[in-house]
N, C-alpha and C. Protein backbone atom coordinates (compact mmCIF):
# COMPACT_ATOMS: atom_id res chain seq x y z
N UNK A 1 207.65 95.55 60.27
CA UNK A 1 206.84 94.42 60.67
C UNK A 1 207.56 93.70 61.81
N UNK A 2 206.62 93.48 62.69
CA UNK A 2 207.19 92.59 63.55
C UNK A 2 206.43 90.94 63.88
N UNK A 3 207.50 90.19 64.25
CA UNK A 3 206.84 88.80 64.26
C UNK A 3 207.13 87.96 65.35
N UNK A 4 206.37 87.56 66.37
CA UNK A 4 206.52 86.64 67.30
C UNK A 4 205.46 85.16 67.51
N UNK A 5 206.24 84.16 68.02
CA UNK A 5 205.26 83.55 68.20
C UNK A 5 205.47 82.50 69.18
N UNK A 6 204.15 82.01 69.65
CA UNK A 6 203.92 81.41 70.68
C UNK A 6 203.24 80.04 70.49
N UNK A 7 203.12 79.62 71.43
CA UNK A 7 202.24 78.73 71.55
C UNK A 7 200.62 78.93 72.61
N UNK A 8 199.48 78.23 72.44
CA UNK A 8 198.67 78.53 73.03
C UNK A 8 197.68 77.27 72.85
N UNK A 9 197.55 76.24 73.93
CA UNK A 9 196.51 75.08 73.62
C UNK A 9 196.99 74.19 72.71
N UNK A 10 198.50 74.18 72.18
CA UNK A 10 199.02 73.20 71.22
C UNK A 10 198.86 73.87 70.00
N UNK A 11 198.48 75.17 69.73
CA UNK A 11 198.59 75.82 68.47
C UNK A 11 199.74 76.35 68.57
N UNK A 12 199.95 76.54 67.47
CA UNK A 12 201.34 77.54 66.65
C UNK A 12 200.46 79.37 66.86
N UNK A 13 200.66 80.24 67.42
CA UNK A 13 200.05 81.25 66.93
C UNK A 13 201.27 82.12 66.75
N UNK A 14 201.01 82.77 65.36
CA UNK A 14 202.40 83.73 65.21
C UNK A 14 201.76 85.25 65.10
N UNK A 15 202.10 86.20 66.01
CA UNK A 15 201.89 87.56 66.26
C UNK A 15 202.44 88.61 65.00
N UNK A 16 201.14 89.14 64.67
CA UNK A 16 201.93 90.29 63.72
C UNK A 16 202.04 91.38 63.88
N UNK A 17 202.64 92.15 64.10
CA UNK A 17 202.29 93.85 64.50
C UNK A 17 203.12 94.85 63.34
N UNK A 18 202.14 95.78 63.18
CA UNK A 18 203.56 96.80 62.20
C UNK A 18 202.40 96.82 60.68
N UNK A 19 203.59 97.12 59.78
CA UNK A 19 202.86 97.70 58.98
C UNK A 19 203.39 96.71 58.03
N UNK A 20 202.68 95.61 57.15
CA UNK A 20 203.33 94.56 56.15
C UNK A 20 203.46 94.63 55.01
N UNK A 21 204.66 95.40 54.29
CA UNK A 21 204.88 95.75 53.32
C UNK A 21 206.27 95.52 52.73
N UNK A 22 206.38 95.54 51.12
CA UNK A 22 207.67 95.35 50.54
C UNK A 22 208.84 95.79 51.24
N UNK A 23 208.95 96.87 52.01
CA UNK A 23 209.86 96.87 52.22
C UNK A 23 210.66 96.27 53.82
N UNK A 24 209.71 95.03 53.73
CA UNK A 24 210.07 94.59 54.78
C UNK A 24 211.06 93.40 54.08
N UNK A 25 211.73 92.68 55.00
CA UNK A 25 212.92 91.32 54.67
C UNK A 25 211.79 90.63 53.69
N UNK A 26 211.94 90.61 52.93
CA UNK A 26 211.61 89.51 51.59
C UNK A 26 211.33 87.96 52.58
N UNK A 27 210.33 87.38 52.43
CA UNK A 27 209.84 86.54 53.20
C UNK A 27 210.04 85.72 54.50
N UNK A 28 209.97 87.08 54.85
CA UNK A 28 209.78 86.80 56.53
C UNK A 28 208.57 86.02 57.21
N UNK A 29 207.65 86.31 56.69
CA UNK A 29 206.34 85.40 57.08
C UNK A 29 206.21 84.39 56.45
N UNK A 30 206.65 84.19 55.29
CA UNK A 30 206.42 83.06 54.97
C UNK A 30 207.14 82.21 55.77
N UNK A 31 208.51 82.73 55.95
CA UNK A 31 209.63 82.00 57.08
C UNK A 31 209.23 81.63 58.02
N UNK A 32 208.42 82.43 58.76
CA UNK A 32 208.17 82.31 60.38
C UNK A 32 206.96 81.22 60.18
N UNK A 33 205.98 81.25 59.07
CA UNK A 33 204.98 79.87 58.94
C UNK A 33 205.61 78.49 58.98
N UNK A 34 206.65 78.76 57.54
CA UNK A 34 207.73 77.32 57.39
C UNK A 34 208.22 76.62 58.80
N UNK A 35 208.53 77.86 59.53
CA UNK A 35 209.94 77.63 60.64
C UNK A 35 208.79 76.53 61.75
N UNK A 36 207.51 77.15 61.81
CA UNK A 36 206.41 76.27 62.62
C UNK A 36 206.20 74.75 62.30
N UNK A 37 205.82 74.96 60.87
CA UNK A 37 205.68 73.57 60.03
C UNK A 37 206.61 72.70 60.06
N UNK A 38 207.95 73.32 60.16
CA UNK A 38 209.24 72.09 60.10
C UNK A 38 209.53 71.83 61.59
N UNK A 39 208.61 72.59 62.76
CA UNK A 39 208.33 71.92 64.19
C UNK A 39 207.41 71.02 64.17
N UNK A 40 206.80 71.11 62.91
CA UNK A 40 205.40 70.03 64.09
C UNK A 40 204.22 69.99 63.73
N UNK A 41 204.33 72.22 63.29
CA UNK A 41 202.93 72.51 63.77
C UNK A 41 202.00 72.19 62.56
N UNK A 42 200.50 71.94 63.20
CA UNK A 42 199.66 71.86 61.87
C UNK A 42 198.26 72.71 61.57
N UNK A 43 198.31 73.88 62.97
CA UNK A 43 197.61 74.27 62.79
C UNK A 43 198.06 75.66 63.49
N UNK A 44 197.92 76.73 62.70
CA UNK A 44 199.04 77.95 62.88
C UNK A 44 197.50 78.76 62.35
N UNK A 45 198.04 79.94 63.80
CA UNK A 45 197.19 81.11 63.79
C UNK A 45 197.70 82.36 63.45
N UNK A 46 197.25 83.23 62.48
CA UNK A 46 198.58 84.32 62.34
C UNK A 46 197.24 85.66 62.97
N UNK A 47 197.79 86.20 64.45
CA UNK A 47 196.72 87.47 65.00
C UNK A 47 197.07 88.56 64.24
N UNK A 48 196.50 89.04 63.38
CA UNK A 48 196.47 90.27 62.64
C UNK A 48 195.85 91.43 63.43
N UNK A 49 195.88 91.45 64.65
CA UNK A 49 195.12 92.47 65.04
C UNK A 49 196.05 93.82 65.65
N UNK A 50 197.31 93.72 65.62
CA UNK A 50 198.29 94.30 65.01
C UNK A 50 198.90 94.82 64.35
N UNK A 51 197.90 94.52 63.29
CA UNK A 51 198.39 94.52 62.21
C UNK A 51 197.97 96.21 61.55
N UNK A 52 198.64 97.24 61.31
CA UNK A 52 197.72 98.69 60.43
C UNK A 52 197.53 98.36 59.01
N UNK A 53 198.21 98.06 58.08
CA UNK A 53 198.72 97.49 56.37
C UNK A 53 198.97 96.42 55.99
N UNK A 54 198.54 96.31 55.02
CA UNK A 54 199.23 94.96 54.51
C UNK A 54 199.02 95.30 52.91
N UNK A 55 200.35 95.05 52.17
CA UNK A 55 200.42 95.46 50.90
C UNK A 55 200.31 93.94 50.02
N UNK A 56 200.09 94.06 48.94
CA UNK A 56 200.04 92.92 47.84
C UNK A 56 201.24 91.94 47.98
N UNK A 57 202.41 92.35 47.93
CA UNK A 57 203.40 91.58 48.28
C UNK A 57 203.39 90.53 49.37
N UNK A 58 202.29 91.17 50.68
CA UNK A 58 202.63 90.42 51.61
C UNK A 58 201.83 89.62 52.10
N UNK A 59 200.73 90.02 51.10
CA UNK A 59 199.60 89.06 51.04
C UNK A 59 199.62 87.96 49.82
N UNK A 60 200.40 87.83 49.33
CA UNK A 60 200.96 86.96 48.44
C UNK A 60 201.73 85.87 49.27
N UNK A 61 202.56 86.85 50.57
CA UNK A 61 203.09 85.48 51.35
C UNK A 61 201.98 84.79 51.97
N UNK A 62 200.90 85.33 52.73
CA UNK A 62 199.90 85.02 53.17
C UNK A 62 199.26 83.77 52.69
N UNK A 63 199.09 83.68 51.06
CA UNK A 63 198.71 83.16 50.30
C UNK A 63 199.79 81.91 49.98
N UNK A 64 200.79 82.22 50.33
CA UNK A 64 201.58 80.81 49.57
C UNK A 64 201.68 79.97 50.92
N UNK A 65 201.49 80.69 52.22
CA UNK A 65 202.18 79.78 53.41
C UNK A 65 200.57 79.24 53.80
N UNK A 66 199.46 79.74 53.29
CA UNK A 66 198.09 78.60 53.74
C UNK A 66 198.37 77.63 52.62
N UNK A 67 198.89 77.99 51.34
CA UNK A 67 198.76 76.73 50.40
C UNK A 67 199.89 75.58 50.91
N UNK A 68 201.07 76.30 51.16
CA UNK A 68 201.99 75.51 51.86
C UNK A 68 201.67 74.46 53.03
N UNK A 69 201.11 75.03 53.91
CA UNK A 69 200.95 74.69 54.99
C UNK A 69 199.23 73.18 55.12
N UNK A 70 197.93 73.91 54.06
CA UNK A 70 197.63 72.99 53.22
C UNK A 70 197.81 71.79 52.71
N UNK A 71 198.92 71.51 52.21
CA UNK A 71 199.47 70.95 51.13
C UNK A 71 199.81 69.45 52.30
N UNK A 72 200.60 70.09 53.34
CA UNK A 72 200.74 69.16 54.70
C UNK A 72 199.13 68.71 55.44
N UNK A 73 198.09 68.75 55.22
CA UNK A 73 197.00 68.36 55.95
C UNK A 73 196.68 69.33 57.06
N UNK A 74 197.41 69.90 56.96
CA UNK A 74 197.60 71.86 58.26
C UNK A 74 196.12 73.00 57.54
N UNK A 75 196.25 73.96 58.82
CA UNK A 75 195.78 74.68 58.35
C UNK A 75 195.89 75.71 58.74
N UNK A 76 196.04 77.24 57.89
CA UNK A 76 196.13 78.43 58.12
C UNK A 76 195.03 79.32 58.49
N UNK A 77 194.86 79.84 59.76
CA UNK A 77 193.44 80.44 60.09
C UNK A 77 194.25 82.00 60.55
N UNK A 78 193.22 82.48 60.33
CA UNK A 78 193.65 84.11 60.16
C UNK A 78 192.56 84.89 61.81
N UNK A 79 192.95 85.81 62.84
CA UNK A 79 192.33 86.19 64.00
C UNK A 79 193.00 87.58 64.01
N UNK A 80 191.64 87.97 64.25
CA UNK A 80 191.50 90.04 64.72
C UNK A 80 191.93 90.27 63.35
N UNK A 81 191.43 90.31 62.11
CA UNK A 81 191.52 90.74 60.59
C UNK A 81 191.18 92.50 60.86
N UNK A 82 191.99 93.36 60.97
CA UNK A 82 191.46 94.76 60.82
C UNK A 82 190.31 95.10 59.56
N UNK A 83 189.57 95.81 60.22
CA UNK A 83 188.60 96.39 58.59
C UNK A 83 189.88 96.48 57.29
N UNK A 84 190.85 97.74 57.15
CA UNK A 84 191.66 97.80 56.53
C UNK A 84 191.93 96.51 55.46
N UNK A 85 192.43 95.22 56.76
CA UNK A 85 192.91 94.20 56.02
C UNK A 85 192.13 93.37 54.88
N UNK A 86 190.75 93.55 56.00
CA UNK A 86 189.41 92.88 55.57
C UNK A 86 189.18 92.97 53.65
N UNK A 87 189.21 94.61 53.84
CA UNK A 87 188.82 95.05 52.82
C UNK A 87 189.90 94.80 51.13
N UNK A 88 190.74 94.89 52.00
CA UNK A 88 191.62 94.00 50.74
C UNK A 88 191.57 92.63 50.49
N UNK A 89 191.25 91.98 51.40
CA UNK A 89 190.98 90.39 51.21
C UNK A 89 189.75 90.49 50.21
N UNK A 90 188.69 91.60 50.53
CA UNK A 90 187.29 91.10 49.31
C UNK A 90 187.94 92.14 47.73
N UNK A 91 188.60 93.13 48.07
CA UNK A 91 188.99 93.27 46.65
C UNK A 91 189.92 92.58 45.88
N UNK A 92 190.50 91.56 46.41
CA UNK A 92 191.66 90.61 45.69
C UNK A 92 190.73 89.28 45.16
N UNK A 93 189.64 89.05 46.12
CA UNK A 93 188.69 88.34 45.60
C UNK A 93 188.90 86.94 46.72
N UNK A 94 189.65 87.40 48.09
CA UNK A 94 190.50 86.14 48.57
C UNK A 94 189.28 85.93 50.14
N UNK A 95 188.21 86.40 49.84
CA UNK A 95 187.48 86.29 51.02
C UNK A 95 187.05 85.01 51.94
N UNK A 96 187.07 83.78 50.60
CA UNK A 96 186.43 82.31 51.24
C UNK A 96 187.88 81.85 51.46
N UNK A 97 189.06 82.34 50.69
CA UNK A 97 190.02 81.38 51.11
C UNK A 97 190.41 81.07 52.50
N UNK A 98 190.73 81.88 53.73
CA UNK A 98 191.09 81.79 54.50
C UNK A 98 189.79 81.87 55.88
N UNK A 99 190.26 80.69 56.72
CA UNK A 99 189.47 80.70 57.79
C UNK A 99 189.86 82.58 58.36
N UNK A 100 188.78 83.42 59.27
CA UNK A 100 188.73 84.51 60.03
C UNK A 100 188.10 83.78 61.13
N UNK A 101 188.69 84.67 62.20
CA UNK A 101 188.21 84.31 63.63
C UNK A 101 188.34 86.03 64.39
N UNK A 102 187.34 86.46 64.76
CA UNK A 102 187.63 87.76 65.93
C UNK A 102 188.66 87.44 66.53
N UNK A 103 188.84 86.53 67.34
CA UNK A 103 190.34 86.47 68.30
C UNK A 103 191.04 85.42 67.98
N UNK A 104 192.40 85.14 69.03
CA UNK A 104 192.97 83.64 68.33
C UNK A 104 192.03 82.75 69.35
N UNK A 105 191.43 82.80 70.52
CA UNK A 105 190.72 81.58 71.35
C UNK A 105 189.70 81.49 70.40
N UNK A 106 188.93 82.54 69.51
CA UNK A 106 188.09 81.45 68.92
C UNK A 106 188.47 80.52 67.71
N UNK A 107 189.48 81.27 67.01
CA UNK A 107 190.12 80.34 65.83
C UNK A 107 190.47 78.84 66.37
N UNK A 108 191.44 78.78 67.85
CA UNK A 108 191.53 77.40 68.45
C UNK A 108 190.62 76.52 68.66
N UNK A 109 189.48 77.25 69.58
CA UNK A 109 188.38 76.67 69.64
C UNK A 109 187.58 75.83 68.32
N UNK A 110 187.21 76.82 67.55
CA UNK A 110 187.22 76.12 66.52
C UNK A 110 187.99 75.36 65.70
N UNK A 111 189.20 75.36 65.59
CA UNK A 111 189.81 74.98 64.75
C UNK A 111 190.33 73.55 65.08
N UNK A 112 190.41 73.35 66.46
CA UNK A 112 191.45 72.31 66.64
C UNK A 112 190.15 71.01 66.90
């Protein structure tokens, strides 16, 4: 997995590419959400369109850094969701939780 991030219009957007699974560093994304939040940010885009996998583990971080991030009046919006990813979001049952956007300009657009 790889993780970068930027800024774009005053958003936080953090880049994912690779394949997101256990055997990656034990919460790395959740890290790279935190590391935004303890800047500032309150509204963080994570582009999944990068993204090939994503295993249970790492959608569990997924899941703790929108509640996290939540919890602050923030919000976690999700852009370029692969089918792949998609399809595990409706079998976990996690489909309404998270804002989706085709790209990150429309998640900003909307979001901010």
């Amino acid at each position: 997995m790889e993780i970068r991030e930027r800024q774009q219009d005053g958003v936080t957007v953090i880049e994912l590419a690779g394949r997101l699974t256990v055997n990656d560093r034990p919460g790395m994304l959740k890290g790279a959400v935190g590391a935004a939040v303890e800047r500032g940010a309150r509204q963080v885009v994570l582009d999944l369109s990068s993204v090939m996998y994503i295993d249970s583990t790492r959608l569990g971080e997924l899941i703790a850094a929108h509640v996290a991030l939540s919890r602050l009046g923030g919000k976690l919006q999700l852009a370029g969701t692969p089918p792949r990813v998609t399809e595990l979001f409706a079998m976990a049952g996690l489909d309404g939780v998270f804002s989706r956007f085709a790209s990150v300009s429309d998640a900003i657009q909307t979001g901010t």
